[in-house]
PDB file of N, CA and C in Angstrom:
ATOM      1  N   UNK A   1     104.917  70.565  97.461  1.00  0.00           N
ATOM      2  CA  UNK A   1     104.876  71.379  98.663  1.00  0.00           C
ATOM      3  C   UNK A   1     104.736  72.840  98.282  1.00  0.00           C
ATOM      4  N   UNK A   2     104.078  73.588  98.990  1.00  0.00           N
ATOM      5  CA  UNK A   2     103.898  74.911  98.657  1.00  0.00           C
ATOM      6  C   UNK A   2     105.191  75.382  99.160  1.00  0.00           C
ATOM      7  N   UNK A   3     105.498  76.399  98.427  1.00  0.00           N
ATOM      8  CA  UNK A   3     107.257  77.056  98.392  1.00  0.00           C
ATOM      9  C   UNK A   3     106.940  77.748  99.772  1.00  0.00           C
ATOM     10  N   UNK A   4     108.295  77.805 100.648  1.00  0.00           N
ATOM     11  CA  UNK A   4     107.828  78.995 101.793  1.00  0.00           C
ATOM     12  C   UNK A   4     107.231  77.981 102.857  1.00  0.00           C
ATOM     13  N   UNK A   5     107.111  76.949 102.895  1.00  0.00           N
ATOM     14  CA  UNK A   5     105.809  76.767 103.834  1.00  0.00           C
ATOM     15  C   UNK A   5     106.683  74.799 103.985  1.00  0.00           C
ATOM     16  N   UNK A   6     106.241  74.817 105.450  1.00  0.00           N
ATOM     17  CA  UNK A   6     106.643  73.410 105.591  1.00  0.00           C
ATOM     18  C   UNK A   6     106.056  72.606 105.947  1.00  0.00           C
ATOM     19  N   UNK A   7     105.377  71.947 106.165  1.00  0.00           N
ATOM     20  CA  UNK A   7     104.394  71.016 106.354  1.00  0.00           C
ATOM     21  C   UNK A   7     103.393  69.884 105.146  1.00  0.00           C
ATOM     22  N   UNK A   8     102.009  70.000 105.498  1.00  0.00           N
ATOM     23  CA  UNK A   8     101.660  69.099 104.502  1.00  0.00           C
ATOM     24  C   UNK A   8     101.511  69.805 102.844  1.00  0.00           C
ATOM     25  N   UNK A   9     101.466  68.789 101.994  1.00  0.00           N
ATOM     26  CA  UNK A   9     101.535  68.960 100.605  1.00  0.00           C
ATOM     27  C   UNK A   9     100.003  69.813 100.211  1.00  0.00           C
ATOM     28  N   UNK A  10      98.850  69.740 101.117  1.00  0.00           N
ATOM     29  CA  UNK A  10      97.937  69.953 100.700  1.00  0.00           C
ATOM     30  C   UNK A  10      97.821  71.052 101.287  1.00  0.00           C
ATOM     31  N   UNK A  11      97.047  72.190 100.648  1.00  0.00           N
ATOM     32  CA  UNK A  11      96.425  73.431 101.524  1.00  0.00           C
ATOM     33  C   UNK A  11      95.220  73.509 101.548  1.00  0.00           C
ATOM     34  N   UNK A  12      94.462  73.441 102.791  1.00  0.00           N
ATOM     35  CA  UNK A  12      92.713  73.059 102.390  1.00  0.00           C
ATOM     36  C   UNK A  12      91.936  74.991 102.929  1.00  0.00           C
ATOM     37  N   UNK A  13      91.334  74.990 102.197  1.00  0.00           N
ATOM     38  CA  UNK A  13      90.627  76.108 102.871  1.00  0.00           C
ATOM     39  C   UNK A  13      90.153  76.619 103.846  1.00  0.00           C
ATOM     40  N   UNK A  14      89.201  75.611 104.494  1.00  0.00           N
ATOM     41  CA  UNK A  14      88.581  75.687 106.375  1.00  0.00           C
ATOM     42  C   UNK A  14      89.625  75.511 107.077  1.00  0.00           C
ATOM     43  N   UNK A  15      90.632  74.571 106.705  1.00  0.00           N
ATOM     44  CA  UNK A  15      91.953  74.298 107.645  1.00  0.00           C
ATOM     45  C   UNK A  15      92.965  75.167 107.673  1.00  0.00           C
ATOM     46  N   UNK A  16      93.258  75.596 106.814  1.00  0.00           N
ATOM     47  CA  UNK A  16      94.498  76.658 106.421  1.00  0.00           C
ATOM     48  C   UNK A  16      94.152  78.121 105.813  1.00  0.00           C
ATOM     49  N   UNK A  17      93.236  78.249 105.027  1.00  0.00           N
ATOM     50  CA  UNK A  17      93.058  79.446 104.259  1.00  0.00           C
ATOM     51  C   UNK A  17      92.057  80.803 105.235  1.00  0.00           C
ATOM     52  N   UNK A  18      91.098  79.957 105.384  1.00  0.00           N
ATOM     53  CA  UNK A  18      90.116  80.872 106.219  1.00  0.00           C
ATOM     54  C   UNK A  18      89.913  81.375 107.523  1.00  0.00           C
ATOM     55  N   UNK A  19      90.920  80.617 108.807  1.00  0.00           N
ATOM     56  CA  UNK A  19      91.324  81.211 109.706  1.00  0.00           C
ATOM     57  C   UNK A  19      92.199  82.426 109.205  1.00  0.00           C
ATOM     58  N   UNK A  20      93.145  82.372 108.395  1.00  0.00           N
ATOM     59  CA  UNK A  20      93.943  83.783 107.752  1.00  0.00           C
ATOM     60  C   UNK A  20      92.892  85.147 107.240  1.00  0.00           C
ATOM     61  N   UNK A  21      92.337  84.319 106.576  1.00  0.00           N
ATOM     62  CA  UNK A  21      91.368  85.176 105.792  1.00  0.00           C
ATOM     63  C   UNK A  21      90.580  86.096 107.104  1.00  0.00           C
ATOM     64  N   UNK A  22      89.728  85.086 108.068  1.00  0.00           N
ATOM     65  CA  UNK A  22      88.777  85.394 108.576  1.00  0.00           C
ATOM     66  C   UNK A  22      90.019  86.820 110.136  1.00  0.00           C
ATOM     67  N   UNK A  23      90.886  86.069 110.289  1.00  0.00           N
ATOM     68  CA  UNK A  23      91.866  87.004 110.944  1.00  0.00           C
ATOM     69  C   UNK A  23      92.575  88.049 110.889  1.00  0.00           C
ATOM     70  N   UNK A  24      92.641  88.418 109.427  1.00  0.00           N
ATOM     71  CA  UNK A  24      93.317  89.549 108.599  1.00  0.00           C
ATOM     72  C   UNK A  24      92.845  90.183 107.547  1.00  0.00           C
ATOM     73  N   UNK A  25      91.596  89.895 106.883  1.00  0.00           N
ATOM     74  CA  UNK A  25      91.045  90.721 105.974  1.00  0.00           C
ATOM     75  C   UNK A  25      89.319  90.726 106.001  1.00  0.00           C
ATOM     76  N   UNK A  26      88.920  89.375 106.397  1.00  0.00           N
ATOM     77  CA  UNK A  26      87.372  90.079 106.441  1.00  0.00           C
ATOM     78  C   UNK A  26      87.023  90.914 107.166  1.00  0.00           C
ATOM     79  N   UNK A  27      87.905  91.277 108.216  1.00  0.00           N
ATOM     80  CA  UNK A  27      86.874  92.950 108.803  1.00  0.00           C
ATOM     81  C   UNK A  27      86.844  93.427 107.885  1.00  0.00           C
ATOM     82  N   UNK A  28      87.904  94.008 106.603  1.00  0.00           N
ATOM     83  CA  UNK A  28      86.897  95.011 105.849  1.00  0.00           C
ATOM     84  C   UNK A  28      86.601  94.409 104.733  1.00  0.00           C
ATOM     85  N   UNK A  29      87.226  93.221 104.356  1.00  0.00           N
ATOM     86  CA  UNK A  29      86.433  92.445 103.137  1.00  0.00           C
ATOM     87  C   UNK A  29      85.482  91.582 103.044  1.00  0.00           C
ATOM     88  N   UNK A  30      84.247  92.288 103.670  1.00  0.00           N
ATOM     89  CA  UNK A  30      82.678  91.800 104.224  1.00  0.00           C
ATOM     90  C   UNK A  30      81.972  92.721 103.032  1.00  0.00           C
ATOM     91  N   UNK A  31      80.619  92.429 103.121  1.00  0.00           N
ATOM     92  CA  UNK A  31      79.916  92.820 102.604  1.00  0.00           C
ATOM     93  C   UNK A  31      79.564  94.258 103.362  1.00  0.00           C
ATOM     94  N   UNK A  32      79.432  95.152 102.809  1.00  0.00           N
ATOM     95  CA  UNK A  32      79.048  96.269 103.358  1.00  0.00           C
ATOM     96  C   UNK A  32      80.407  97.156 104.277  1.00  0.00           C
ATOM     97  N   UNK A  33      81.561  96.371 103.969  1.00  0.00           N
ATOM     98  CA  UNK A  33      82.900  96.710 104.924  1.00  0.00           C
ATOM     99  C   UNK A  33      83.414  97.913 103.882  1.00  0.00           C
ATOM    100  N   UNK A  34      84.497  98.531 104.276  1.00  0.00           N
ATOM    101  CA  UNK A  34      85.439  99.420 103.268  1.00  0.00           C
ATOM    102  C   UNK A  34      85.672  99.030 102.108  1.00  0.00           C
ATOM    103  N   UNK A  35      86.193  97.732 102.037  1.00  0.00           N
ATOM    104  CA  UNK A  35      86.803  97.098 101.155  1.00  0.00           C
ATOM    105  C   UNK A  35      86.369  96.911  99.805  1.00  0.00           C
ATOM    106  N   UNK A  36      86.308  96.876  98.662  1.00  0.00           N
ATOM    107  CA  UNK A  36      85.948  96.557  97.703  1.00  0.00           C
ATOM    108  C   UNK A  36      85.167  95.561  96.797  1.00  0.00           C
ATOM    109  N   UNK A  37      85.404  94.195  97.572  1.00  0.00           N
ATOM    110  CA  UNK A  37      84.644  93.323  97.499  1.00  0.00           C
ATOM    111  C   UNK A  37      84.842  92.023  98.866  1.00  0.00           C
ATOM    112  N   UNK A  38      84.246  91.197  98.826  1.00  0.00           N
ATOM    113  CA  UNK A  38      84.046  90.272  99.673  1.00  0.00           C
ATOM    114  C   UNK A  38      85.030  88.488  99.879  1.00  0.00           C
ATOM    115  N   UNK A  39      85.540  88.627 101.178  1.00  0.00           N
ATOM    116  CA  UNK A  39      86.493  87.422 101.157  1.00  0.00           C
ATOM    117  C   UNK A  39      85.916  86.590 101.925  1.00  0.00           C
ATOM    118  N   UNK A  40      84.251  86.653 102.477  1.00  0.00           N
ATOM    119  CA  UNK A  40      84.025  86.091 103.570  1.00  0.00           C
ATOM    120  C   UNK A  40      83.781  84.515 103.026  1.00  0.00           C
ATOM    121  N   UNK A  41      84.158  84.227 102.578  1.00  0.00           N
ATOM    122  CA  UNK A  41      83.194  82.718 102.398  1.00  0.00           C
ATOM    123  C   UNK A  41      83.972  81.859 101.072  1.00  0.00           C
ATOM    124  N   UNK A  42      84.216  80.772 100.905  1.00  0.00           N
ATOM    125  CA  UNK A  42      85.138  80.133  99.848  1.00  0.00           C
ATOM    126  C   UNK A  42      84.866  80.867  98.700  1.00  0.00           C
ATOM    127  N   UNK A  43      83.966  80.917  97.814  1.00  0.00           N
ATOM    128  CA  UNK A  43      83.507  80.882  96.304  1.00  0.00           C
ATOM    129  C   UNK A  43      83.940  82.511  96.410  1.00  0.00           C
ATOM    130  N   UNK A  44      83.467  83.850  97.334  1.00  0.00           N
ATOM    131  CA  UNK A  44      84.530  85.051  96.766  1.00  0.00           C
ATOM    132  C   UNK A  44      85.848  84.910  96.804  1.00  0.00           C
ATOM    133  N   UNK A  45      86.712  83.916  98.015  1.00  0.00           N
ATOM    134  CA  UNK A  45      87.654  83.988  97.678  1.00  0.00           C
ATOM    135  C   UNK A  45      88.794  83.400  96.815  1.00  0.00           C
ATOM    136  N   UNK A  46      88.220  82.503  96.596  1.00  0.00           N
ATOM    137  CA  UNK A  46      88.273  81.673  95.785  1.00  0.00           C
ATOM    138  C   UNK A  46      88.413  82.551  93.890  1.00  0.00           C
ATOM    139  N   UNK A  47      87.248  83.288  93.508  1.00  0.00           N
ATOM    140  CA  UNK A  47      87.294  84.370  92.820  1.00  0.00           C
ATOM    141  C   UNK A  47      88.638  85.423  92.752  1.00  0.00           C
ATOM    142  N   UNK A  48      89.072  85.235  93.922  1.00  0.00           N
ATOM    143  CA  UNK A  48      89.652  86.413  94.033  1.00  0.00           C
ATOM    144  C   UNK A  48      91.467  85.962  94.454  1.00  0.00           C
ATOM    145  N   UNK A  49      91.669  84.878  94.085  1.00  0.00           N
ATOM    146  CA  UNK A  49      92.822  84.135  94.641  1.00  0.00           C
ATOM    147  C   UNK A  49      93.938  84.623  93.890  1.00  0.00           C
ATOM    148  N   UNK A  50      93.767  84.945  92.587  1.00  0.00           N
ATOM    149  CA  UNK A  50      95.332  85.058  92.471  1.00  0.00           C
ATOM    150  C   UNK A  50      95.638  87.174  92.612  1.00  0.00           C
ATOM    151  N   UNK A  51      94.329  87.877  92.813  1.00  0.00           N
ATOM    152  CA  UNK A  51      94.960  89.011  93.350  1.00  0.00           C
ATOM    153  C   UNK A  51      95.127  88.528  94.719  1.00  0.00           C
ATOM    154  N   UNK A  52      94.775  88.179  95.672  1.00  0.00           N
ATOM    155  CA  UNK A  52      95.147  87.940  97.013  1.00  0.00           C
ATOM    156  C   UNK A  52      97.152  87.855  96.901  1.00  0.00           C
ATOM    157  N   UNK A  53      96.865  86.283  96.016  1.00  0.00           N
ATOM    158  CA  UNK A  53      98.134  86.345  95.876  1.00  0.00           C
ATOM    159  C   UNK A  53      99.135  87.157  96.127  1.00  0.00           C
ATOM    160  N   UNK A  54      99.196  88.180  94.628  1.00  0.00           N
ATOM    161  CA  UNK A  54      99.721  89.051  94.413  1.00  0.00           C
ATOM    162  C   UNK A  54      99.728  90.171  95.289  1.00  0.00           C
ATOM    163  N   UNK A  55      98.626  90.577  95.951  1.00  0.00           N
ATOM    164  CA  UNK A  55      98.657  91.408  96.791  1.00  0.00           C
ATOM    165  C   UNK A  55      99.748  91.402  98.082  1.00  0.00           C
ATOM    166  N   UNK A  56      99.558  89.330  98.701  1.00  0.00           N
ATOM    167  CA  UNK A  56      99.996  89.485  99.761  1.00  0.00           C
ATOM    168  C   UNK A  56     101.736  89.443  99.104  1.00  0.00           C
ATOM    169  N   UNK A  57     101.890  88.872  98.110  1.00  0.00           N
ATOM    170  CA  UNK A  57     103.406  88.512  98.086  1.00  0.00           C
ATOM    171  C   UNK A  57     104.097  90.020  97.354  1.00  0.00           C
ATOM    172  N   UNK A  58     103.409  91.005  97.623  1.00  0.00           N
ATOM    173  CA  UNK A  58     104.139  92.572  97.302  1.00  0.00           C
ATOM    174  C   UNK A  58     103.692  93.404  98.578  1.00  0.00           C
ATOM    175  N   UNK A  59     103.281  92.419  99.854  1.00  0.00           N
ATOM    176  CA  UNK A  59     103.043  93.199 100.871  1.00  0.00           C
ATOM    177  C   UNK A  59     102.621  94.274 100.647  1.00  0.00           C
ATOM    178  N   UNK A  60     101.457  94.328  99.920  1.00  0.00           N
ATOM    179  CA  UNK A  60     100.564  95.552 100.029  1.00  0.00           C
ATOM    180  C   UNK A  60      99.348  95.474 100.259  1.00  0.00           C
ATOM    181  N   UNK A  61      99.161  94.902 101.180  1.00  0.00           N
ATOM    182  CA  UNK A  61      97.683  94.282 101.912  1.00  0.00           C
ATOM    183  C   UNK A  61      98.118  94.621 103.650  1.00  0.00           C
ATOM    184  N   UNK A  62      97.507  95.390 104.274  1.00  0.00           N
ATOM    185  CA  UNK A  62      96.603  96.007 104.203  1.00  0.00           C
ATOM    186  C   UNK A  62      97.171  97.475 103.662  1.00  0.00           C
ATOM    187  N   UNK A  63      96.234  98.268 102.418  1.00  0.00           N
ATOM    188  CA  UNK A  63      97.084  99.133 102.138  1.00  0.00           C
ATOM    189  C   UNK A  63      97.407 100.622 102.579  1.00  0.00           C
ATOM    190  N   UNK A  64      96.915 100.774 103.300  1.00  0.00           N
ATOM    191  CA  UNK A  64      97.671 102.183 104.238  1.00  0.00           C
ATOM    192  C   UNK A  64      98.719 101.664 104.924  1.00  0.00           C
ATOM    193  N   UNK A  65      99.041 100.333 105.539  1.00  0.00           N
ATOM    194  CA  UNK A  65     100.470 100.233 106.377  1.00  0.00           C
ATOM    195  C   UNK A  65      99.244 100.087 108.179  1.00  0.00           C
ATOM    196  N   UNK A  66      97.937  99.220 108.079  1.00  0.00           N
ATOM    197  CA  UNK A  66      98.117  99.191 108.926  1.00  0.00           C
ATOM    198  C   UNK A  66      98.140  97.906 109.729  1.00  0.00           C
ATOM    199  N   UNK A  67      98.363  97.493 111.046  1.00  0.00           N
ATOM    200  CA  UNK A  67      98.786  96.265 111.606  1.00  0.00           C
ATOM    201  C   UNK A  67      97.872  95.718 111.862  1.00  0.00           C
TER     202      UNK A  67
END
C-alpha cells in the first residue's frame, strides 16, 4: 500500500496520477508554460517522478506559495 493513502495497492497513472497532475501543475508545466519543463503526458512525467516526489513531500510546489 502506498504510505499515507488508503485504498487500492495499485497507483495507475490515467486513474490516479494525471487528474492531479493535469489539476495542479500542468498550467505551468506545459510546453511553452513558466515552468521549466513539461508534466503533460506520462513519459515527462514519468521522467520527472522522483523530483515531483520530493518536491511535493517538502511542500514546495507551487513555489511562490500560490493556491
Amino acid at each position: 500500500m502506498v504510505v499515507g493513502c488508503q485504498g487500492p495497492e495499485t497507483v495507475g497513472y490515467h486513474e490516479d496520477v494525471k487528474p492531479i497532475l493535469d489539476g495542479r501543475c500542468v498550467n505551468c508545466h506545459q510546453r511553452g508554460g513558466v515552468a521549466p519543463f513539461d508534466l503533460d503526458g506520462y513519459d515527462n512525467a514519468a521522467l520527472m517522478a522522483d523530483a515531483i516526489a520530493a518536491s511535493t513531500d517538502a511542500r514546495q510546489m507551487p513555489p511562490w506559495g500560490a493556491v
